[in-house]
Structures are given as C-alpha cells and as structure tokens.
C-alpha atoms as a PDB file:
ATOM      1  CA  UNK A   1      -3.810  -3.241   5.318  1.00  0.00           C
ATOM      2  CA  UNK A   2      -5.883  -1.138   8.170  1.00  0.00           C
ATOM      3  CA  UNK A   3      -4.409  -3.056  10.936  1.00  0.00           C
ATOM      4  CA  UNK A   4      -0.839  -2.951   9.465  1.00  0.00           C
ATOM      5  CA  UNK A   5      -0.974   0.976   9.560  1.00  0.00           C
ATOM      6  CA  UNK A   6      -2.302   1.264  12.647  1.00  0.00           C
ATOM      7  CA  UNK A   7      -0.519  -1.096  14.814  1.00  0.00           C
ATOM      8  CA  UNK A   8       3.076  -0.814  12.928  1.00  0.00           C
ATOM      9  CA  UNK A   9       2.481   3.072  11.607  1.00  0.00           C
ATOM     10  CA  UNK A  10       0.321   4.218  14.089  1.00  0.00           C
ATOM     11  CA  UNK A  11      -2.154   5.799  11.467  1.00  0.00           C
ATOM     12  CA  UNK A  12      -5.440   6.207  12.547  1.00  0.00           C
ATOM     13  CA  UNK A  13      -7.995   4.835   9.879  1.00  0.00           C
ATOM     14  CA  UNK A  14      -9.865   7.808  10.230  1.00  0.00           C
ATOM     15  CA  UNK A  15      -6.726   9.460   8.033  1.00  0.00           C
ATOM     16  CA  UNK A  16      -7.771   7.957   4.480  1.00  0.00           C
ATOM     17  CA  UNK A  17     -10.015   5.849   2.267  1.00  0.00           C
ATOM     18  CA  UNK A  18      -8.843   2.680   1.082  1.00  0.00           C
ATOM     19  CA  UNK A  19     -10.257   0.908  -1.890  1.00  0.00           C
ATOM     20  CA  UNK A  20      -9.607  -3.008  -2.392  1.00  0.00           C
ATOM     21  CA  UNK A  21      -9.190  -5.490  -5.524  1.00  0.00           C
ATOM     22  CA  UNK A  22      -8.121  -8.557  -5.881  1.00  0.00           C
ATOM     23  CA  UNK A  23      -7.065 -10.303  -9.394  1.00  0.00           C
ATOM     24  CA  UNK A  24      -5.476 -13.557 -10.355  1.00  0.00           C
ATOM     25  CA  UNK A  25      -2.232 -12.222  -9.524  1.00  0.00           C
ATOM     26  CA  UNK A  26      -2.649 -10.639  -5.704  1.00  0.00           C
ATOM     27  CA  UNK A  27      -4.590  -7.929  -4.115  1.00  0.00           C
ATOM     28  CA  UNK A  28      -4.243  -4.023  -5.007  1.00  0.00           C
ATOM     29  CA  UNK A  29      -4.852  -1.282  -2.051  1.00  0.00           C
ATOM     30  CA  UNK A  30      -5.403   2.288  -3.280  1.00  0.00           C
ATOM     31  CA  UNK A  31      -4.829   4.930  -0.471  1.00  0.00           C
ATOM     32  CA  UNK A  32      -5.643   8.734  -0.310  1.00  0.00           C
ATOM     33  CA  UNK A  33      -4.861  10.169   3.030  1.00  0.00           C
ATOM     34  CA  UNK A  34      -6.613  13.483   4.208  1.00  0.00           C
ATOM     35  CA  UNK A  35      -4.057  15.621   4.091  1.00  0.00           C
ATOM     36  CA  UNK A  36      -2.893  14.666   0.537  1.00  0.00           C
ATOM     37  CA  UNK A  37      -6.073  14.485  -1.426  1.00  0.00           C
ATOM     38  CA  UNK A  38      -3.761  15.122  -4.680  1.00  0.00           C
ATOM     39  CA  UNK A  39      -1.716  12.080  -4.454  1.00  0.00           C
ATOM     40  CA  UNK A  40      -2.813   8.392  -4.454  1.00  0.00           C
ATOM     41  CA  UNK A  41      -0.636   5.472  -3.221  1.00  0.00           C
ATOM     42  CA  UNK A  42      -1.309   1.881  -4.446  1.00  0.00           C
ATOM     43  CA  UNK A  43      -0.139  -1.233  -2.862  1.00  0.00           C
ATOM     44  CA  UNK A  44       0.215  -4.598  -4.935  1.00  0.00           C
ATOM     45  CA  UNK A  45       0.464  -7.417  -2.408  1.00  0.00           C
ATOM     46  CA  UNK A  46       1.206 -11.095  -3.661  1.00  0.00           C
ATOM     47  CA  UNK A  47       3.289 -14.261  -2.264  1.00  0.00           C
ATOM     48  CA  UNK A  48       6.489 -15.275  -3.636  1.00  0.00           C
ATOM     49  CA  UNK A  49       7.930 -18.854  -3.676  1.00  0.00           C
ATOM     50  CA  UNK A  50       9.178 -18.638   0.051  1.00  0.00           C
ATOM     51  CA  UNK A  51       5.267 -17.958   0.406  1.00  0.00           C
ATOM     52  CA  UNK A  52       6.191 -14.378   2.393  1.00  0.00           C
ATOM     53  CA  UNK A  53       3.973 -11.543   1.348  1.00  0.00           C
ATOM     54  CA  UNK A  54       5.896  -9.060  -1.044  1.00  0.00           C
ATOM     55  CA  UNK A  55       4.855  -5.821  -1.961  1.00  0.00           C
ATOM     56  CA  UNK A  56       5.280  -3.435  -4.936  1.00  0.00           C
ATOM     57  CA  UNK A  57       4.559   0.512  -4.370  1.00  0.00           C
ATOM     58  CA  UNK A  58       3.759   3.048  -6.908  1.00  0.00           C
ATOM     59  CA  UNK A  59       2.537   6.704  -5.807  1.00  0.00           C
ATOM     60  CA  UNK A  60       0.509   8.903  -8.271  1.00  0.00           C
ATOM     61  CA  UNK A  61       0.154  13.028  -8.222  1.00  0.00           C
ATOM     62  CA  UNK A  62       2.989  13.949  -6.265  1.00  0.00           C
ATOM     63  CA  UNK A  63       4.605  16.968  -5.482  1.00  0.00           C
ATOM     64  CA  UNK A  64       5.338  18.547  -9.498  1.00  0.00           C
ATOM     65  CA  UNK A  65       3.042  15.708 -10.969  1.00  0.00           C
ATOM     66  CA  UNK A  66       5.716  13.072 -11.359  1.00  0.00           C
ATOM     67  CA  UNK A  67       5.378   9.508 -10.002  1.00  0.00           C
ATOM     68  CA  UNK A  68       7.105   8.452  -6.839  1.00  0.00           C
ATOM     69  CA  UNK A  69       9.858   5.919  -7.314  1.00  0.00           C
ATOM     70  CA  UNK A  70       8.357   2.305  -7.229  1.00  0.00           C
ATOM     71  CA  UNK A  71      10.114   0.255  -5.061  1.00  0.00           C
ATOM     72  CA  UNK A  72       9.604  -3.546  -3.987  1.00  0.00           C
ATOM     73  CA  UNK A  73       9.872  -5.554  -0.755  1.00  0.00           C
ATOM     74  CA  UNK A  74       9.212  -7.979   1.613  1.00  0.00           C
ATOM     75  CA  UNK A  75       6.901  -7.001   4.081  1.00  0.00           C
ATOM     76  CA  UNK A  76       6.127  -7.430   7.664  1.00  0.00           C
ATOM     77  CA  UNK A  77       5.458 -11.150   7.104  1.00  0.00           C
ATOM     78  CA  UNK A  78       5.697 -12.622  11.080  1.00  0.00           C
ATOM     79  CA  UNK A  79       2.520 -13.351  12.341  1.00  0.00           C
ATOM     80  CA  UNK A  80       1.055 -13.731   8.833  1.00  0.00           C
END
C-alpha cells in the first residue's frame, strides 16, 4: 500500500498512519491522512479468479458524517 501511494499518487508516507490486517478473506488497510484526522479510509484487498488484485473502498467521517460511496475495482495489478 505505501509504495502504491507514493510511486502512482505521489503521497509522501509522512502524510498518514496506516494500520494493517489480514483475515481469511484478504488484507484490510485503514488510512488517516494529516490533514483529515476526522475521516478514515479502509482498503479491502483480495484476488479474484483471474488472480488480479481487486479492491473494495469504504470512507468513514466525511464531510456531514455520512459514508463515502463504496466503490470496487481492479487495481494497478502489472508488476504484481
């Protein structure tokens, strides 16, 4: 996850605190950047049957205290 930010986003890891997990089913990433203490981001990473990394997103304590929309995709899965 830190080297996907910084060399596709070009965030600096210096910008949040990341917390790992991993379960049965994939690994979970939970994100809180600097400048938004308030809201936390959490990435659910597992394969699928083409064995390409795919990635659900939900975001918690944003702007009016409603959850972001939770979307689903494939990922940057070259190289990986």
């Amino acid at each position: 996850m830190n080297d996907t930010l910084t060399e596709h986003f070009s965030i600096d890891q210096n910008a949040y605190d990341v917390e790992f997990s991993m379960n049965q089913y994939g690994y979970l990433y939970r994100l809180n950047f600097e400048d938004e203490q308030r809201v936390e981001y959490e990435f659910f990473v597992k394969t699928n049957q083409e064995k390409e990394y795919v990635v659900t997103y939900y975001g918690h304590n944003s702007y009016g205290d409603s959850p972001l929309r939770e979307d689903a995709f494939t990922t940057l899965n070259e190289g990986y």
